[in-house]
N, C-alpha and C. Protein backbone atom coordinates (compact mmCIF):
# COMPACT_ATOMS: atom_id res chain seq x y z
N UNK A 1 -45.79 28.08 85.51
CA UNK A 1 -45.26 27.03 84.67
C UNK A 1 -46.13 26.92 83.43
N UNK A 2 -45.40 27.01 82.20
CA UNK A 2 -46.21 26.84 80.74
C UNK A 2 -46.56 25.09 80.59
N UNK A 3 -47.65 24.65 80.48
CA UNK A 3 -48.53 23.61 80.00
C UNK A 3 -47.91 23.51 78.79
N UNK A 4 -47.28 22.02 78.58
CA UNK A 4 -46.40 21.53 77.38
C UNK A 4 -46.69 19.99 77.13
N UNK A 5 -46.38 19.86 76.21
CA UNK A 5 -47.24 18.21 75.76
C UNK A 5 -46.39 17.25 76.72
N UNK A 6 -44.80 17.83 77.03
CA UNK A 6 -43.78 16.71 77.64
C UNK A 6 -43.94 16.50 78.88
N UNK A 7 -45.00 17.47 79.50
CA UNK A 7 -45.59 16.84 81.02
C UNK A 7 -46.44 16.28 81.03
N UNK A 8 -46.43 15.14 82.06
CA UNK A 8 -47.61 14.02 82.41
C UNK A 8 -48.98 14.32 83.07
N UNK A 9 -49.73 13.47 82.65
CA UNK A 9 -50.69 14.45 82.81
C UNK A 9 -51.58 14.89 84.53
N UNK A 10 -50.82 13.81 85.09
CA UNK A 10 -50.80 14.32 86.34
C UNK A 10 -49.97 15.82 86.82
N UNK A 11 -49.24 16.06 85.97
CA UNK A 11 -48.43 17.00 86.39
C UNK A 11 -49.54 18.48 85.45
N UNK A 12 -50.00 18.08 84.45
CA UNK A 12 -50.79 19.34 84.02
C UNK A 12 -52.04 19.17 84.92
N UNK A 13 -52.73 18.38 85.18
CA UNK A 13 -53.62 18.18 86.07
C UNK A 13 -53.69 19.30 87.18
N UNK A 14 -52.10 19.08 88.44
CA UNK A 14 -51.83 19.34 89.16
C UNK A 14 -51.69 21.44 88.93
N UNK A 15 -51.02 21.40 87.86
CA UNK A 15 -50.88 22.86 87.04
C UNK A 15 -52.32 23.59 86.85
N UNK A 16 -52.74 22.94 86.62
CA UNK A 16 -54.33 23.63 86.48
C UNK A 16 -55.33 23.67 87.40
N UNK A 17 -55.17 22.78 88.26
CA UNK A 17 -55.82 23.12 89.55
C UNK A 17 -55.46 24.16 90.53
N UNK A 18 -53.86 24.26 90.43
CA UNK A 18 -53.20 25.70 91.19
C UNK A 18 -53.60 26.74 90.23
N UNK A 19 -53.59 26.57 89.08
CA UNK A 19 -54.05 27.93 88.28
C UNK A 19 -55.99 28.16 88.73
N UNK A 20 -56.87 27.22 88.85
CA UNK A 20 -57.95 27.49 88.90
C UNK A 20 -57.94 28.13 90.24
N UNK A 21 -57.19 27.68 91.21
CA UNK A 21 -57.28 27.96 92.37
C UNK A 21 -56.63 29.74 93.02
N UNK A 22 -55.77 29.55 92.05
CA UNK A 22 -55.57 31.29 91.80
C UNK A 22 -55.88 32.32 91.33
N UNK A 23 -57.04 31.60 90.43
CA UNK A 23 -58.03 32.28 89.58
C UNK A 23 -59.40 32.71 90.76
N UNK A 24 -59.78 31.52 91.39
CA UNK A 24 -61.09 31.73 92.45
C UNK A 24 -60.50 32.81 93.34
N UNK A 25 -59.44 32.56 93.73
CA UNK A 25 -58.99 34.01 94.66
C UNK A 25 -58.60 35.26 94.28
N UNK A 26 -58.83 34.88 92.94
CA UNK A 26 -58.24 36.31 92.64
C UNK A 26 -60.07 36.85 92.36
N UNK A 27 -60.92 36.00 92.50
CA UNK A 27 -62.09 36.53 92.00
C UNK A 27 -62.97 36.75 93.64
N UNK A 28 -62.00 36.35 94.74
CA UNK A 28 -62.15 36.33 95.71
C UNK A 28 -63.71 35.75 96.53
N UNK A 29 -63.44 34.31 96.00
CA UNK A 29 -64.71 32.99 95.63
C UNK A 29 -63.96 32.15 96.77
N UNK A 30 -64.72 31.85 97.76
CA UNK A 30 -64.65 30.50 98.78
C UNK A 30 -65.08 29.15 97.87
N UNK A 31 -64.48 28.30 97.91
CA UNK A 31 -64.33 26.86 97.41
C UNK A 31 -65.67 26.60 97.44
N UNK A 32 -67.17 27.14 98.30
CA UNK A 32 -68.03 27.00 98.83
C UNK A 32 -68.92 27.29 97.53
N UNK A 33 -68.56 28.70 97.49
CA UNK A 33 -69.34 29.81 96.58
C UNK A 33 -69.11 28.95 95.15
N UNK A 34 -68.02 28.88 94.58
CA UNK A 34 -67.98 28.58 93.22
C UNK A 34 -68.67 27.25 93.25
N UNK A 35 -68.04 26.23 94.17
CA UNK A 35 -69.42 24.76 93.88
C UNK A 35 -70.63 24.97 93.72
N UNK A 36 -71.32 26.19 94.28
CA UNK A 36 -72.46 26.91 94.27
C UNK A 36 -72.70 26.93 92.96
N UNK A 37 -72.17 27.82 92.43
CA UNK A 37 -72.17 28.58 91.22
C UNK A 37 -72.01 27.35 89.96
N UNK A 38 -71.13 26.14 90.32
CA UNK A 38 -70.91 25.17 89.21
C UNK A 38 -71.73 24.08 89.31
N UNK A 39 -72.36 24.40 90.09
CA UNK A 39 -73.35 22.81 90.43
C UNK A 39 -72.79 21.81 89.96
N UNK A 40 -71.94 21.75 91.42
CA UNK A 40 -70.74 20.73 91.98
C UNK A 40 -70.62 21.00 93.12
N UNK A 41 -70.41 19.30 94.17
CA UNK A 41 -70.07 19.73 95.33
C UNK A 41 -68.33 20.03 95.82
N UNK A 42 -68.50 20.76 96.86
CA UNK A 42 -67.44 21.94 97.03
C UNK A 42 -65.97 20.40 97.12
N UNK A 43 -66.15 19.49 97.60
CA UNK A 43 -65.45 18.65 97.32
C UNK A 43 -64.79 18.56 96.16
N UNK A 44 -65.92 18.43 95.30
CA UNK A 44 -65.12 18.37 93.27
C UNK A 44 -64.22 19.80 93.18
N UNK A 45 -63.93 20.78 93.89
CA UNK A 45 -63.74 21.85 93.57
C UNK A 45 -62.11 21.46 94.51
N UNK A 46 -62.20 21.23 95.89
CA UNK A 46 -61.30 20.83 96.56
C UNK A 46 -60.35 19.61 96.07
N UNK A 47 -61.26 18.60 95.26
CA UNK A 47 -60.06 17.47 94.46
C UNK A 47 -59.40 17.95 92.88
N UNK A 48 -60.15 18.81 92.82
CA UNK A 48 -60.03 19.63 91.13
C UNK A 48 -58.33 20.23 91.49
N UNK A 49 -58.56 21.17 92.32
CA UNK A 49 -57.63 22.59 92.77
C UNK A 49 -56.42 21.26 93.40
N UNK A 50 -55.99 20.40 94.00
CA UNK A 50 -55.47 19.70 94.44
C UNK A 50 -54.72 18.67 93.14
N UNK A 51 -55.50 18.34 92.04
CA UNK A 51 -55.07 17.88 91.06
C UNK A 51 -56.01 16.11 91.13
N UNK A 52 -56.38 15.85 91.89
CA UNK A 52 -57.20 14.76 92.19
C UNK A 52 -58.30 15.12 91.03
N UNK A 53 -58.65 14.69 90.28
CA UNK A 53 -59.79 14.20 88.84
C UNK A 53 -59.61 13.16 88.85
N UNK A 54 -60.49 12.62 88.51
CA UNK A 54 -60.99 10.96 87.71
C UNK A 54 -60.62 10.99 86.34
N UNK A 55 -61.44 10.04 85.72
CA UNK A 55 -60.72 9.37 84.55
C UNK A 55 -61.40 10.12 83.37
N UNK A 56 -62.52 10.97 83.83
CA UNK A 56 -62.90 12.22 82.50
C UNK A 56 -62.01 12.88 81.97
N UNK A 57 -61.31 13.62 82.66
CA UNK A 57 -60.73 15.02 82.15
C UNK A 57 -59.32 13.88 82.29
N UNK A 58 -58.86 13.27 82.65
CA UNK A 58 -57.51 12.61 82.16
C UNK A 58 -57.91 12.05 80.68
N UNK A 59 -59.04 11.46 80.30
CA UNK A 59 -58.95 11.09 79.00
C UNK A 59 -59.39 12.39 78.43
N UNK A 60 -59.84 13.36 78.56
CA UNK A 60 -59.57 15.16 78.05
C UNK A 60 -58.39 15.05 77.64
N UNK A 61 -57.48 14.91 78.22
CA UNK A 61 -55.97 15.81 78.47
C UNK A 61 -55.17 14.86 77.42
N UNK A 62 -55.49 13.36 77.56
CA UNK A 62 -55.09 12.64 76.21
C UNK A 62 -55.31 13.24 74.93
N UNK A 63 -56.74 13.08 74.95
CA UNK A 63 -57.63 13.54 73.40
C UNK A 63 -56.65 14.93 72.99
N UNK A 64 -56.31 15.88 74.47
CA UNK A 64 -55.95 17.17 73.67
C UNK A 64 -54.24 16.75 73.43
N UNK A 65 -53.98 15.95 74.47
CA UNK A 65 -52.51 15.64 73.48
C UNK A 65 -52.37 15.12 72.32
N UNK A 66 -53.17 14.41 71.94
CA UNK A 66 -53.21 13.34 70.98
C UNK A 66 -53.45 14.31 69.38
N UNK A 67 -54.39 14.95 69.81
CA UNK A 67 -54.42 16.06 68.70
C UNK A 67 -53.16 18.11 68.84
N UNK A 68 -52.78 17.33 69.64
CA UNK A 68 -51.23 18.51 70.05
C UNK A 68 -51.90 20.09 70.19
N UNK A 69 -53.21 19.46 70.71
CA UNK A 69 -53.46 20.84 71.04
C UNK A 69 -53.30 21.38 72.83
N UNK A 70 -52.69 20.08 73.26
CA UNK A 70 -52.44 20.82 74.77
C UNK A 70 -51.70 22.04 75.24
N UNK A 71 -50.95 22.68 74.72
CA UNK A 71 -50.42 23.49 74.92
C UNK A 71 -51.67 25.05 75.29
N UNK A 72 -52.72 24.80 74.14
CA UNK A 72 -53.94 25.93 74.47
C UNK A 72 -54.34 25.99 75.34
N UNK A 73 -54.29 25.12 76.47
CA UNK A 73 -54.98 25.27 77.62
C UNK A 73 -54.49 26.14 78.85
N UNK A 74 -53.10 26.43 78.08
CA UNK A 74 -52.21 27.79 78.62
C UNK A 74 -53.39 29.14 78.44
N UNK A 75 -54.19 29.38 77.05
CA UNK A 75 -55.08 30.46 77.03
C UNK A 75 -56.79 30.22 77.63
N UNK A 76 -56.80 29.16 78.17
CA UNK A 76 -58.11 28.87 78.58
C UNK A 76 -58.09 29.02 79.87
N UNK A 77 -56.72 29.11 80.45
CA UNK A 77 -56.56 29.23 82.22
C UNK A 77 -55.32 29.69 82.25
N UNK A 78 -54.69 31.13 81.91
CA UNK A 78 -53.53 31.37 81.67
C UNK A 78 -52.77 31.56 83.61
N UNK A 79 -51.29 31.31 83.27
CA UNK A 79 -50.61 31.35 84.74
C UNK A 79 -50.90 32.65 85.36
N UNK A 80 -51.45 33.20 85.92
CA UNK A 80 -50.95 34.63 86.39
C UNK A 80 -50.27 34.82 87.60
N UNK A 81 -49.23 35.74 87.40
CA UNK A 81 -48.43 36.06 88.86
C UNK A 81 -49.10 37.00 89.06
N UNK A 82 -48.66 37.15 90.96
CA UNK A 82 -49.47 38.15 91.41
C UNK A 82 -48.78 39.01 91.31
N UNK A 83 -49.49 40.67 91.47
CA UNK A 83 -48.59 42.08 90.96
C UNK A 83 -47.83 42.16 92.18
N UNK A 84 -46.79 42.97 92.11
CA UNK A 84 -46.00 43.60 92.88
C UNK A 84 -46.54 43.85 94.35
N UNK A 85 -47.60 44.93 94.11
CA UNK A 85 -48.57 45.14 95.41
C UNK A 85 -49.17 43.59 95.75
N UNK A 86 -49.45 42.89 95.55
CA UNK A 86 -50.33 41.83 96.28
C UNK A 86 -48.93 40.80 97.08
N UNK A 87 -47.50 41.10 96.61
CA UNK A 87 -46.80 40.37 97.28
C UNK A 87 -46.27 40.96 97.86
N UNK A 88 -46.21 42.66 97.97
CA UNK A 88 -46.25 43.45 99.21
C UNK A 88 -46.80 42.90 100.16
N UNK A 89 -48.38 42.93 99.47
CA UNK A 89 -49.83 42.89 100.92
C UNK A 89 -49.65 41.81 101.55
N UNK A 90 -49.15 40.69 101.40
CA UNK A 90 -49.05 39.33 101.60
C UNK A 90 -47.64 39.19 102.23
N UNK A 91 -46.82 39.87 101.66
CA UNK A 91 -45.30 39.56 102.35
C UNK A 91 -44.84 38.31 101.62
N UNK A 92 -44.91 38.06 100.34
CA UNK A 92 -44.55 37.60 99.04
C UNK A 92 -45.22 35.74 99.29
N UNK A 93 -46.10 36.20 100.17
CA UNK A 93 -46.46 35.09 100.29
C UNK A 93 -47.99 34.45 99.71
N UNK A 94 -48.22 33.22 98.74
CA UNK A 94 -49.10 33.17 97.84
C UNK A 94 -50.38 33.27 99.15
N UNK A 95 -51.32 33.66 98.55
CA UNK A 95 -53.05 34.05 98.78
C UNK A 95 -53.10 32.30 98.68
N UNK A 96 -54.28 32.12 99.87
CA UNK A 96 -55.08 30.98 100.33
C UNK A 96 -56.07 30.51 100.27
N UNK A 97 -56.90 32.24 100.77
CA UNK A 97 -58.25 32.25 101.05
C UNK A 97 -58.71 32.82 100.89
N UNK A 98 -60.16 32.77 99.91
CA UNK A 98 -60.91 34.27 99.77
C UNK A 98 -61.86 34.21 100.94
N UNK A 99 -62.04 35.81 100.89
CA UNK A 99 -62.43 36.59 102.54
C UNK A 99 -64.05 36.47 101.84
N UNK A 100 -65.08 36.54 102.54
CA UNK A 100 -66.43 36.99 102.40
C UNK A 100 -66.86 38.45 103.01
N UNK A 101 -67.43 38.80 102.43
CA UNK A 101 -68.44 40.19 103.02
C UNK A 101 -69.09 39.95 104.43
N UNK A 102 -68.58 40.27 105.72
CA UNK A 102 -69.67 40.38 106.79
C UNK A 102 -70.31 41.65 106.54
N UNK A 103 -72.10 41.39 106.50
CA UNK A 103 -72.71 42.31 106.85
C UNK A 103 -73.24 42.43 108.22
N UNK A 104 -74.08 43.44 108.76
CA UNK A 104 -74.43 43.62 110.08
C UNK A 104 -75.73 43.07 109.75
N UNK A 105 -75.83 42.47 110.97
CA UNK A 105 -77.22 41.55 111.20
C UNK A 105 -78.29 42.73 111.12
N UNK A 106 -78.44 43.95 112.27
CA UNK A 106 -79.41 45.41 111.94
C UNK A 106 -78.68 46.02 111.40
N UNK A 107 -79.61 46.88 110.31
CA UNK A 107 -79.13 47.58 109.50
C UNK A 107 -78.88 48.90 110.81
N UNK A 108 -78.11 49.76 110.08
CA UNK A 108 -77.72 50.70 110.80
C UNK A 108 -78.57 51.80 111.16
N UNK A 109 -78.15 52.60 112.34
CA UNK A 109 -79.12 53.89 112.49
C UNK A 109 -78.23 54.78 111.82
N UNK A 110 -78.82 56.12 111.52
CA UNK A 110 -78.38 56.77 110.92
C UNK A 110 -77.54 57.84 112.35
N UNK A 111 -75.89 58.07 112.27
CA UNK A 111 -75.95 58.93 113.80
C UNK A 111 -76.30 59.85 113.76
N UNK A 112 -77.05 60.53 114.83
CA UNK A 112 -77.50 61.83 115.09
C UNK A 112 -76.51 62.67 116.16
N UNK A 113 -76.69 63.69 116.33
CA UNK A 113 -76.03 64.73 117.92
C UNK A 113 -76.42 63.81 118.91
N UNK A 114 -77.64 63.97 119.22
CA UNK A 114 -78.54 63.12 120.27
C UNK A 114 -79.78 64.09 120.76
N UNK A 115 -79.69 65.21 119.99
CA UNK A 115 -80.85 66.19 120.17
C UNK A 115 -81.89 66.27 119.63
N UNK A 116 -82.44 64.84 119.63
CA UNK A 116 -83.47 64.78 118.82
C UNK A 116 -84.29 63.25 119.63
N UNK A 117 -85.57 63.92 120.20
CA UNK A 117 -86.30 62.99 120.73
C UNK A 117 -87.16 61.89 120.04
């Protein structure tokens, strides 16, 4: 959905939190990791992506209507659909969750035959 001055701003709110939130997975970031990274707790990240903000960034979203520049915020967090292949991989169904790296607790042996004492 294109970000337009004639939606409320709960409704761009709501727009940009599904876009941020499709953005972290596509960067394949747990809600965890990026609060990390934004020094913010993972909560602000969970009411952000949900559309829940306070009264900062709603008086943002005024200021940028007010000066008719809301529409840019289409290039600061643009919509992206997912490609073809990812709604293959998924079965056209939108991504949720980004996965983390398990590593192995011991590092590995290297395998041998077993002919070697």
């Amino acid at each position: 959905m294109r970000i337009e001055s004639t939606m409320t701003d709960e409704a761009v709110l709501r727009e940009l939190g599904e876009r941020l939130e499709r953005e972290r997975l596509s960067r394949n970031l747990t809600q965890a990791a990026l609060a990390e990274r934004a020094g913010v707790s993972k909560r602000t990240i969970e009411r952000f992506e949900s559309g829940e903000v306070g009264t900062q960034l709603t008086g943002f979203l005024r200021i940028c209507r007010a000066m008719e520049v809301l529409g840019a915020l289409d290039l600061i967090l643009p919509d992206k659909m997912p490609s073809p292949m990812e709604l293959l991989k998924h079965q056209g169904k939108r991504r949720r969750r980004a996965t983390t790296s398990r590593e192995p607790d011991q590092p590995q042996k290297p395998w041998t035959w077993g002919e070697e004492s």
